[in-house]
C-alpha atoms as a PDB file:
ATOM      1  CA  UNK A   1     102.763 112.948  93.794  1.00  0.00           C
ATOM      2  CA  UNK A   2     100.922 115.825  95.918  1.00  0.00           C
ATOM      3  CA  UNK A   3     103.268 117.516  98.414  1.00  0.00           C
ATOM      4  CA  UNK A   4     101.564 116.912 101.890  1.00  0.00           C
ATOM      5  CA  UNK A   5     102.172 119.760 104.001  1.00  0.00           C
ATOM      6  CA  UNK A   6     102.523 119.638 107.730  1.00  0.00           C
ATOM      7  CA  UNK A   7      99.450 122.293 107.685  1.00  0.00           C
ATOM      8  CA  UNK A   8      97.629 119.693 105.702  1.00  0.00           C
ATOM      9  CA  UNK A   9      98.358 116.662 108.340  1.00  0.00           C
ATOM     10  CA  UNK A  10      97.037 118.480 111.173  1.00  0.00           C
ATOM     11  CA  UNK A  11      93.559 117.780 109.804  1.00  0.00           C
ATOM     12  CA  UNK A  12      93.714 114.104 108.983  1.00  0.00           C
ATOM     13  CA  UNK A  13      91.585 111.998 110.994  1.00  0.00           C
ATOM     14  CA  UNK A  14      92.282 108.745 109.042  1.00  0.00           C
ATOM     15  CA  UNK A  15      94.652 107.025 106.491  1.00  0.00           C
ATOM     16  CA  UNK A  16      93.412 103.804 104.420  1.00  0.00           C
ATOM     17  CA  UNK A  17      96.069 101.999 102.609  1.00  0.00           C
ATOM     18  CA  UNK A  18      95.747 101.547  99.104  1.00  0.00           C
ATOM     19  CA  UNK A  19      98.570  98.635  99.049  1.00  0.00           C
ATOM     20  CA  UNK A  20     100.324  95.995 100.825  1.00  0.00           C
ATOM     21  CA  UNK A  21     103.126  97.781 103.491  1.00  0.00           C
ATOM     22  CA  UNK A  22     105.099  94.611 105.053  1.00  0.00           C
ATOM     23  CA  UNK A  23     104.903  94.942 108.674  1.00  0.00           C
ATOM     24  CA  UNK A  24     102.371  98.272 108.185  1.00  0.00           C
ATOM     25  CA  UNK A  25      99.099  96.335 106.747  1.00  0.00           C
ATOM     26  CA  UNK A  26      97.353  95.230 103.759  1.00  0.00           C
ATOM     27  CA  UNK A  27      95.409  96.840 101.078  1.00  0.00           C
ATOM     28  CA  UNK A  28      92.130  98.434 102.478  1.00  0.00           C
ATOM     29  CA  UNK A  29      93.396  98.890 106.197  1.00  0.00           C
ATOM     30  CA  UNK A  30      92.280 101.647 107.758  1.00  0.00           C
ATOM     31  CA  UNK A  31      94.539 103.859 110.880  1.00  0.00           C
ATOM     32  CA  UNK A  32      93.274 106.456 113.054  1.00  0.00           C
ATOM     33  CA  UNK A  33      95.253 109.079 113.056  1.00  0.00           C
ATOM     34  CA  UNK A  34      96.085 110.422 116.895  1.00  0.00           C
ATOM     35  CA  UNK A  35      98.245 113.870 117.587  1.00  0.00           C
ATOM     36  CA  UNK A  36     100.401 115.052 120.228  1.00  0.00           C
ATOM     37  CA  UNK A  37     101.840 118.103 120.804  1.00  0.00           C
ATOM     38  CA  UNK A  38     104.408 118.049 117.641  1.00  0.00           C
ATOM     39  CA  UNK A  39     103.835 114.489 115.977  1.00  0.00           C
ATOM     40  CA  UNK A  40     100.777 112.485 114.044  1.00  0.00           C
ATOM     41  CA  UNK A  41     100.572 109.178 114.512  1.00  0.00           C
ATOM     42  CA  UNK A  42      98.244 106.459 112.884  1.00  0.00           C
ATOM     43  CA  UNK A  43      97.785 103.007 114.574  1.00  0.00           C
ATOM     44  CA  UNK A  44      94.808 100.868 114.134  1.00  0.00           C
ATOM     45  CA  UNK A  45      91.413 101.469 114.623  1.00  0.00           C
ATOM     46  CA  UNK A  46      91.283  98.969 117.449  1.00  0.00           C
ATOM     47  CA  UNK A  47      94.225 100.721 119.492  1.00  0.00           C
ATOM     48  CA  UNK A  48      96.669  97.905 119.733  1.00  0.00           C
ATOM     49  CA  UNK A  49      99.692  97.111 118.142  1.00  0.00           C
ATOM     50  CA  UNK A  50     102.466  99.608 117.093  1.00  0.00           C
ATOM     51  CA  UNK A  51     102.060 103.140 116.383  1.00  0.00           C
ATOM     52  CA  UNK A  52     103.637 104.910 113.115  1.00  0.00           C
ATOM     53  CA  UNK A  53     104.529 108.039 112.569  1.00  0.00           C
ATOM     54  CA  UNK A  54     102.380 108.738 109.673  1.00  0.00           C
ATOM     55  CA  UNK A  55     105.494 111.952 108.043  1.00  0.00           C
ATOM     56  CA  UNK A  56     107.996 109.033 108.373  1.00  0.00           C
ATOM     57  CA  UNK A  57     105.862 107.228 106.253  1.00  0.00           C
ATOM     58  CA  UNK A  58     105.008 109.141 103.502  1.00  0.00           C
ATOM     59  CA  UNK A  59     108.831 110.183 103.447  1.00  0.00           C
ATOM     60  CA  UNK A  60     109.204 106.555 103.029  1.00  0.00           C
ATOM     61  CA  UNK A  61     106.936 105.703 100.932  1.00  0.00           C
ATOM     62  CA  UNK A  62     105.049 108.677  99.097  1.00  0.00           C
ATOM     63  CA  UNK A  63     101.994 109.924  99.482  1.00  0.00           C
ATOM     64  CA  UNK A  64     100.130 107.532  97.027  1.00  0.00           C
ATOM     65  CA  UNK A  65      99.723 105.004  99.178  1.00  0.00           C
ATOM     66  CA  UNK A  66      97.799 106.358 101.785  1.00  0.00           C
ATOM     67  CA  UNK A  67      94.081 107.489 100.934  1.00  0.00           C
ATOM     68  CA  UNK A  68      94.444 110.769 103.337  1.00  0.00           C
ATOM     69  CA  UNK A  69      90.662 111.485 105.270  1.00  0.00           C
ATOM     70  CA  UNK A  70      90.502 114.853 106.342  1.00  0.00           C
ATOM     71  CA  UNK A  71      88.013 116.382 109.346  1.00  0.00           C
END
């Protein structure tokens, strides 16, 4: 597993999953990632539903997972 800095999630613009998350999404979803002043969030790309703090999750669940897209 890659250690994801908090440098390194300041310039993601998008996380796809790569597997089922119960309650998250399925395999192949894809979350815009949206920032504000200390926290990155991902939620999806149509803007509804429940936002996720995208550290919790990888602290949760690793970083292999997510398929990270960076600006």
């Amino acid at each position: 597993m890659n250690e994801i800095t908090w440098t390194m999630l300041l310039e993601v613009k998008q996380v796809k999953l790569k597997q089922d998350l119960w309650g998250i999404g399925k395999t192949g979803d894809i979350f815009k990632v949206f920032k504000d002043s200390h926290h990155r969030f991902i939620r999806r790309n149509n803007n509804t539903g429940t936002a996720f703090y995208l550290i919790d999750l990888i602290k949760l669940y690793g970083d292999g997972i997510f398929e990270l897209e960076y600006k």
